[in-house]
N, C-alpha and C. Protein backbone atom coordinates (compact mmCIF):
# COMPACT_ATOMS: atom_id res chain seq x y z
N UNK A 1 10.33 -14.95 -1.01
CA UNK A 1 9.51 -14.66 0.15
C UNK A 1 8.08 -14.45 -0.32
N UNK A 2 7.26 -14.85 0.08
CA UNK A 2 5.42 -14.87 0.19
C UNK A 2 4.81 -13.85 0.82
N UNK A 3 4.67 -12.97 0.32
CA UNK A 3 3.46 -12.04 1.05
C UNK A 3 1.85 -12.04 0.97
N UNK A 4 1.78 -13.29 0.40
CA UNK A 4 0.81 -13.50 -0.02
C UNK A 4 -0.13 -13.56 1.56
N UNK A 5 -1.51 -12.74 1.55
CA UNK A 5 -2.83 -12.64 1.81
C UNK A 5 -1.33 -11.73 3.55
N UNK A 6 -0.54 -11.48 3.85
CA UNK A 6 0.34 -11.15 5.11
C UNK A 6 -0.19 -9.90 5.12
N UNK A 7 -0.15 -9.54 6.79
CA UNK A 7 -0.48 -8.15 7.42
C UNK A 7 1.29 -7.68 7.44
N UNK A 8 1.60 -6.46 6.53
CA UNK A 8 2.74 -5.74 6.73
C UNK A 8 2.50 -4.58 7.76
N UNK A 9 3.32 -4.79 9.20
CA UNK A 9 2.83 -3.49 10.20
C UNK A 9 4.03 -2.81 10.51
N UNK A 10 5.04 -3.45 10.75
CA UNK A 10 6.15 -2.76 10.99
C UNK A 10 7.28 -3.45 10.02
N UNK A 11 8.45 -2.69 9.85
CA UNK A 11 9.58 -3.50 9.22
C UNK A 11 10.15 -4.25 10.20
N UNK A 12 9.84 -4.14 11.72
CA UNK A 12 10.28 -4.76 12.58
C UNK A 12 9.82 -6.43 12.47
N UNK A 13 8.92 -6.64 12.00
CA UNK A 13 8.41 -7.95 11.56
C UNK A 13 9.25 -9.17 10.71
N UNK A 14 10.06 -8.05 9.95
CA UNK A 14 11.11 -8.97 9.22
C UNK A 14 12.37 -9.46 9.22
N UNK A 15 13.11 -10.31 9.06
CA UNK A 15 14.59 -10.60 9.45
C UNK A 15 15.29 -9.69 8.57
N UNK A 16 16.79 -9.90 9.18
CA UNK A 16 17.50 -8.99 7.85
C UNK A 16 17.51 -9.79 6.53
N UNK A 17 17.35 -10.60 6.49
CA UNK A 17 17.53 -11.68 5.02
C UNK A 17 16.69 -11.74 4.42
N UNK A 18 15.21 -11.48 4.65
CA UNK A 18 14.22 -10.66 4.22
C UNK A 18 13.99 -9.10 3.69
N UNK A 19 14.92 -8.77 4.45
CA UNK A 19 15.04 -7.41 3.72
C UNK A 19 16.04 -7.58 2.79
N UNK A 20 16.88 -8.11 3.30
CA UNK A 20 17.60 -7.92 1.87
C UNK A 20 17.36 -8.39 0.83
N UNK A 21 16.41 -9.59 0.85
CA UNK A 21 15.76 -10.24 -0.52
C UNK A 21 15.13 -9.16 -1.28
N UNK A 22 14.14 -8.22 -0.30
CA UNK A 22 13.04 -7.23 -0.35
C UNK A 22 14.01 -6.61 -1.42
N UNK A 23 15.21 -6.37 -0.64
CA UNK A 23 15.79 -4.85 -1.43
C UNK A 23 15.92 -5.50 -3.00
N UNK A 24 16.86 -6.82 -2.68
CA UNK A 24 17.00 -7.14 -4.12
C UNK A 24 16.56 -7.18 -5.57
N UNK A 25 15.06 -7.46 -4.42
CA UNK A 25 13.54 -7.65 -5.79
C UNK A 25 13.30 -6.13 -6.12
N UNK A 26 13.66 -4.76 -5.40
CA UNK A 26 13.44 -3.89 -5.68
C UNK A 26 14.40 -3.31 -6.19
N UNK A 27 15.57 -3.45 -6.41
CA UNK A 27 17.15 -2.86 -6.99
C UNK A 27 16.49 -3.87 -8.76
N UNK A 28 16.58 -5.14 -8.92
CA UNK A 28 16.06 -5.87 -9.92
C UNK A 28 14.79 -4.83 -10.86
N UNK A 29 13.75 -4.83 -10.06
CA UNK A 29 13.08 -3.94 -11.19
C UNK A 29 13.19 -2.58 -11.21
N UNK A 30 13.68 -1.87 -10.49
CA UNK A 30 14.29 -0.30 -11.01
C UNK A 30 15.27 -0.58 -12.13
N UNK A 31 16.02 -1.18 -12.13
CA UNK A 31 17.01 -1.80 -13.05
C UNK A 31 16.36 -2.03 -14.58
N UNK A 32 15.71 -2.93 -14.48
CA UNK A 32 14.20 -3.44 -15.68
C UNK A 32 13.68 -2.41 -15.96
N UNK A 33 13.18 -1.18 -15.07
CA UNK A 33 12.28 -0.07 -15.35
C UNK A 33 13.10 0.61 -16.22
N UNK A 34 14.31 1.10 -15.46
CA UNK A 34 15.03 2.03 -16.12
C UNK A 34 16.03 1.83 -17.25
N UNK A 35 16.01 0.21 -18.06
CA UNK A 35 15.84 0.17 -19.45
C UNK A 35 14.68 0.15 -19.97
N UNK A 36 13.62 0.96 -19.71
CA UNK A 36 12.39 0.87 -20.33
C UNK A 36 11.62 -0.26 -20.68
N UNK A 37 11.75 -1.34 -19.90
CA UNK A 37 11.05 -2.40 -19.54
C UNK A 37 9.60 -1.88 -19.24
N UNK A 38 8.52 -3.16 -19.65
CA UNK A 38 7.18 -2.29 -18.66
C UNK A 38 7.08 -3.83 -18.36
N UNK A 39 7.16 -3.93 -16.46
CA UNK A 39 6.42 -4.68 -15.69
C UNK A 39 5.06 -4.70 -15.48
N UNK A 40 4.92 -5.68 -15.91
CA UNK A 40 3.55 -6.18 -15.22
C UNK A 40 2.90 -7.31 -14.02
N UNK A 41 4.05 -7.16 -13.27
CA UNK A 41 4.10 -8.34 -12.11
C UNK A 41 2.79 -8.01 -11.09
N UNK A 42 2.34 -6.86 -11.34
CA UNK A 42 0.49 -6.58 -10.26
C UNK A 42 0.13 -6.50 -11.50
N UNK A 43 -0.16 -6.91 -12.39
CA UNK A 43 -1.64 -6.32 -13.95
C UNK A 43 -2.61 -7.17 -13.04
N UNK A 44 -4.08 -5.90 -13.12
CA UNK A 44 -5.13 -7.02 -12.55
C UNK A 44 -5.22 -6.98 -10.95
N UNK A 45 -4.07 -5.92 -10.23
CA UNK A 45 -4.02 -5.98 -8.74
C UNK A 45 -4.48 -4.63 -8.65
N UNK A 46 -5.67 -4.15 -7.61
CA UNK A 46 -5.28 -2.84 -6.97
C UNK A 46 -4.84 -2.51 -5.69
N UNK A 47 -4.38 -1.41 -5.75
CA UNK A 47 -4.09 -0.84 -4.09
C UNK A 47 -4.90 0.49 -3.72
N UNK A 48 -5.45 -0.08 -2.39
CA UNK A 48 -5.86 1.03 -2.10
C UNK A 48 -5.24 1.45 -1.16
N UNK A 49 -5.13 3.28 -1.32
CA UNK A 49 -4.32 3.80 0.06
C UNK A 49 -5.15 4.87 0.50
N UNK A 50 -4.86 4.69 1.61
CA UNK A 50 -6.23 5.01 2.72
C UNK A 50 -5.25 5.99 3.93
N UNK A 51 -5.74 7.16 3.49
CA UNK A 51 -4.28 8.51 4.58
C UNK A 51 -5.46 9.14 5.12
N UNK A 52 -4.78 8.79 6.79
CA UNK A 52 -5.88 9.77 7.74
C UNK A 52 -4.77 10.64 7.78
N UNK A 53 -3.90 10.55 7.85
CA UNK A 53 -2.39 12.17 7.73
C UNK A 53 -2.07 12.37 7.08
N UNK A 54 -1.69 13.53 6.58
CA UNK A 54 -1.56 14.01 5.30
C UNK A 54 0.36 13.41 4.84
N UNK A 55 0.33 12.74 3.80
CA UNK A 55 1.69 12.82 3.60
C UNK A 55 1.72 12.53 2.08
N UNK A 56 2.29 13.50 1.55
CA UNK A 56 2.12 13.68 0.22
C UNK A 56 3.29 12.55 -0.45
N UNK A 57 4.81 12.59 -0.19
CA UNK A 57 5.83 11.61 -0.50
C UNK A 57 5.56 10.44 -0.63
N UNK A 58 4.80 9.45 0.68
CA UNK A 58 4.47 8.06 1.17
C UNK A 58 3.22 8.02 0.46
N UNK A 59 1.78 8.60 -0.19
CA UNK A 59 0.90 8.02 -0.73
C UNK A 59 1.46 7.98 -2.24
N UNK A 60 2.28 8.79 -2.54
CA UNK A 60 2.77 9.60 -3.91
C UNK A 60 3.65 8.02 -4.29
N UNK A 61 4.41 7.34 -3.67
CA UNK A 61 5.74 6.18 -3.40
C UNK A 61 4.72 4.99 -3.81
N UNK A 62 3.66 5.01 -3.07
CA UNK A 62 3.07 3.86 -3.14
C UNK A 62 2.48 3.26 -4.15
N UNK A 63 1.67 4.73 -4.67
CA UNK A 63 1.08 4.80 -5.88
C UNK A 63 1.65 4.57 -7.26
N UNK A 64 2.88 5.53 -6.98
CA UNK A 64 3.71 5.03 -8.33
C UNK A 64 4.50 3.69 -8.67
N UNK A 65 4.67 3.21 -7.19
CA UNK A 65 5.54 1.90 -7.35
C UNK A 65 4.25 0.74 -7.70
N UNK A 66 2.99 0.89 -7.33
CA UNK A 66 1.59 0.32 -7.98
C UNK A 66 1.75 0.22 -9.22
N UNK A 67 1.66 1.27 -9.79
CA UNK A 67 1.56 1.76 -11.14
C UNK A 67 2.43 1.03 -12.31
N UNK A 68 3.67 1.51 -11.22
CA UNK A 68 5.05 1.19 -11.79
C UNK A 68 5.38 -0.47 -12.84
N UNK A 69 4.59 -1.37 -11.58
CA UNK A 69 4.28 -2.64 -11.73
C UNK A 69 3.32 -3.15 -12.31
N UNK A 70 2.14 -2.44 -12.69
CA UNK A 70 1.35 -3.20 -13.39
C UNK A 70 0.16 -2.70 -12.89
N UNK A 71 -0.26 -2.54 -11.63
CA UNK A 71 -1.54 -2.47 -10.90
C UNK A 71 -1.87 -0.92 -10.67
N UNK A 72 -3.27 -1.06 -10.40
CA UNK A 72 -3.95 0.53 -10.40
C UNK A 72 -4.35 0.72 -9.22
N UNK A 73 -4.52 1.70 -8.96
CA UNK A 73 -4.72 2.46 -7.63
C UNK A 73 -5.96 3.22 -7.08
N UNK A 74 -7.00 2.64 -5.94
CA UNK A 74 -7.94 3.88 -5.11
C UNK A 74 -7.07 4.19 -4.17
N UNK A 75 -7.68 5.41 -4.22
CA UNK A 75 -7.26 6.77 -2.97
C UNK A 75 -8.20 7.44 -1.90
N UNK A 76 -8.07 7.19 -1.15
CA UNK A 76 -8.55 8.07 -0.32
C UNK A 76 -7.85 9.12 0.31
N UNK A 77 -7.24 9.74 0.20
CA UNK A 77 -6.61 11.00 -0.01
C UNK A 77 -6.92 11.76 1.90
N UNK A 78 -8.36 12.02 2.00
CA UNK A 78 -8.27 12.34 3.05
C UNK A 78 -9.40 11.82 4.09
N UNK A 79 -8.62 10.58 4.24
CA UNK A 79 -9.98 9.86 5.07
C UNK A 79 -10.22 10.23 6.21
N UNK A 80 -9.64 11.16 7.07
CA UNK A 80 -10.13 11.53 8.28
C UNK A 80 -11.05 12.28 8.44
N UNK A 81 -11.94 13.06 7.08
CA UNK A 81 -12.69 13.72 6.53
C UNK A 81 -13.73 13.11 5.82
N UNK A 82 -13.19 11.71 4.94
CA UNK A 82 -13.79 11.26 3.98
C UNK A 82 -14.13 9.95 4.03
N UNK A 83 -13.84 8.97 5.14
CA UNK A 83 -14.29 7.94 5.51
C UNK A 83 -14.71 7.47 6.33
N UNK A 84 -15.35 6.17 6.09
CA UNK A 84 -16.92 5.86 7.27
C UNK A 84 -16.82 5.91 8.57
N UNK A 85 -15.23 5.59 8.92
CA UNK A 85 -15.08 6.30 10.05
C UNK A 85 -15.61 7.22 11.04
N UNK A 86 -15.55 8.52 10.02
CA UNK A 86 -16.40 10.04 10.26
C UNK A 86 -17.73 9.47 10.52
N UNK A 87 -18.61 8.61 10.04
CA UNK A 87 -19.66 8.48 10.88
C UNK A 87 -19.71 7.34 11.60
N UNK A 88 -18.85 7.06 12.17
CA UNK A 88 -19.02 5.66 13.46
C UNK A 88 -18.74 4.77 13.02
N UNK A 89 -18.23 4.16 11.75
CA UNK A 89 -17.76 3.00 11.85
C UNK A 89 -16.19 2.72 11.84
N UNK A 90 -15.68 1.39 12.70
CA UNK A 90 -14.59 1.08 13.20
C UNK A 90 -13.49 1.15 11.96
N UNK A 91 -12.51 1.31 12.27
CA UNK A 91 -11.33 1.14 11.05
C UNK A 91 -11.22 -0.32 11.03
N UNK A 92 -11.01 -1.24 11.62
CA UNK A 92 -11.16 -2.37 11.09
C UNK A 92 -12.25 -2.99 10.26
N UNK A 93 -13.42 -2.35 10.74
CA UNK A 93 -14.66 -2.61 9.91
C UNK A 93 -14.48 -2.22 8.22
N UNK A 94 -13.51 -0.87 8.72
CA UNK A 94 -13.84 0.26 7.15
C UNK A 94 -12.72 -0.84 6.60
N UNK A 95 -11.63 -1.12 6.86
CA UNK A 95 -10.41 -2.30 6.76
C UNK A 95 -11.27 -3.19 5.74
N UNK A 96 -12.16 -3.72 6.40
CA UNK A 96 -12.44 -5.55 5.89
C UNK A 96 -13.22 -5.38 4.49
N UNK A 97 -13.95 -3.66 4.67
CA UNK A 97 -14.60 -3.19 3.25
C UNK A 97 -14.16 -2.84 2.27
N UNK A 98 -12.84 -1.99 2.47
CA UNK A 98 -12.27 -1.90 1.50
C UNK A 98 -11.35 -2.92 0.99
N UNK A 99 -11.38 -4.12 1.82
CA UNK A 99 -10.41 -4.98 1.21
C UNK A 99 -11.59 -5.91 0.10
N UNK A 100 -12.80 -5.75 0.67
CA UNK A 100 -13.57 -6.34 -0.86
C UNK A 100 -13.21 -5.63 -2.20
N UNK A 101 -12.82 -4.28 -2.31
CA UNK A 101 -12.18 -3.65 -3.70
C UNK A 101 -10.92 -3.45 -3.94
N UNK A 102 -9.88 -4.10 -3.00
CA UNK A 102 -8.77 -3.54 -3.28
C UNK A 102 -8.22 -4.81 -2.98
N UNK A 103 -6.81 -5.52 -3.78
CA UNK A 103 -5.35 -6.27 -3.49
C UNK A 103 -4.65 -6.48 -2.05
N UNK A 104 -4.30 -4.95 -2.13
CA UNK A 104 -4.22 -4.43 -0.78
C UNK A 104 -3.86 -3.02 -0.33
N UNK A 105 -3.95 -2.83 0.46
CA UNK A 105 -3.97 -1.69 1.33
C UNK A 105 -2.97 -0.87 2.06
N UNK A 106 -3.06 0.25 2.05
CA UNK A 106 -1.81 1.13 2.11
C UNK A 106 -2.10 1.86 3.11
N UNK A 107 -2.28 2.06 4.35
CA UNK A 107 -2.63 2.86 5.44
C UNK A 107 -1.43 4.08 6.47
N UNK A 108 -2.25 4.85 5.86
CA UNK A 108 -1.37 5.93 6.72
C UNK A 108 -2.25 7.11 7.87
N UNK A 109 -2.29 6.53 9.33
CA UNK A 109 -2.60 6.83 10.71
C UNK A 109 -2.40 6.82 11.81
N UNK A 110 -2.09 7.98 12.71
CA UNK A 110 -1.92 8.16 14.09
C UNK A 110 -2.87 7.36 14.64
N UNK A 111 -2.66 6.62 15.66
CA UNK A 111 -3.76 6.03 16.64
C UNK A 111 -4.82 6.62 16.54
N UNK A 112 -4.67 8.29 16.93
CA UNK A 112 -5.58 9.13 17.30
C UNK A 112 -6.29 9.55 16.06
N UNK A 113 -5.65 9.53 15.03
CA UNK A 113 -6.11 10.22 13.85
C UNK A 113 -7.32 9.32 13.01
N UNK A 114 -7.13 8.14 12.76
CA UNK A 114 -7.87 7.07 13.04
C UNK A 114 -9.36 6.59 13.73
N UNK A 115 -9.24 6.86 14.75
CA UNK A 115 -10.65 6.57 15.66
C UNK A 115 -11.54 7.51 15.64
């Protein structure tokens, strides 16, 4: 399966045969990891994750499974405080900017939390 340049919004987006590929590729390198393998299938990729709500588990998951693979990680930790947002500009706008520095993007926001 290709995720290449794809908007991930819901899991509702995917068939089950997709997920189960998903799972496969992810049962495969926990497997690899946990004989002390080091993947490098992202070297050279970053992710940025961008949390207008606080959730410590889901930025914590993302980051390490980044890591995990090869690729490094920006944070914005608490963008409902800390990004351009806060002074008037659109999340899609702040979206298209941070995708000039980042692979891709990890977003965690309420509608409301967001605007």
């Amino acid at each position: 399966m290709n995720l290449k340049n794809a908007d991930v919004l819901t899991a509702a987006q995917f068939t089950r045969d997709q997920v189960e590929a998903l799972f496969a590729r992810a049962d495969d390198f926990a497997a690899r990891l946990e004989k002390g393998e080091r993947l490098r299938v992202l070297d050279g990729k970053l992710l940025a994750t961008v949390f207008y709500e606080p959730s410590t588990r889901t930025r914590l998951s993302f980051e390490a499974a980044m890591q995990r693979l090869g690729g490094g990680v920006l944070s914005v930790a608490e963008a409902k405080t800390a990004s351009s947002v806060v002074k008037g500009e659109t999340l899609p706008d702040t979206m298209r900017t941070i995708a000039n520095y980042a692979d891709a993007i990890t977003v965690c926001a309420s509608r409301s939390s967001a605007i």
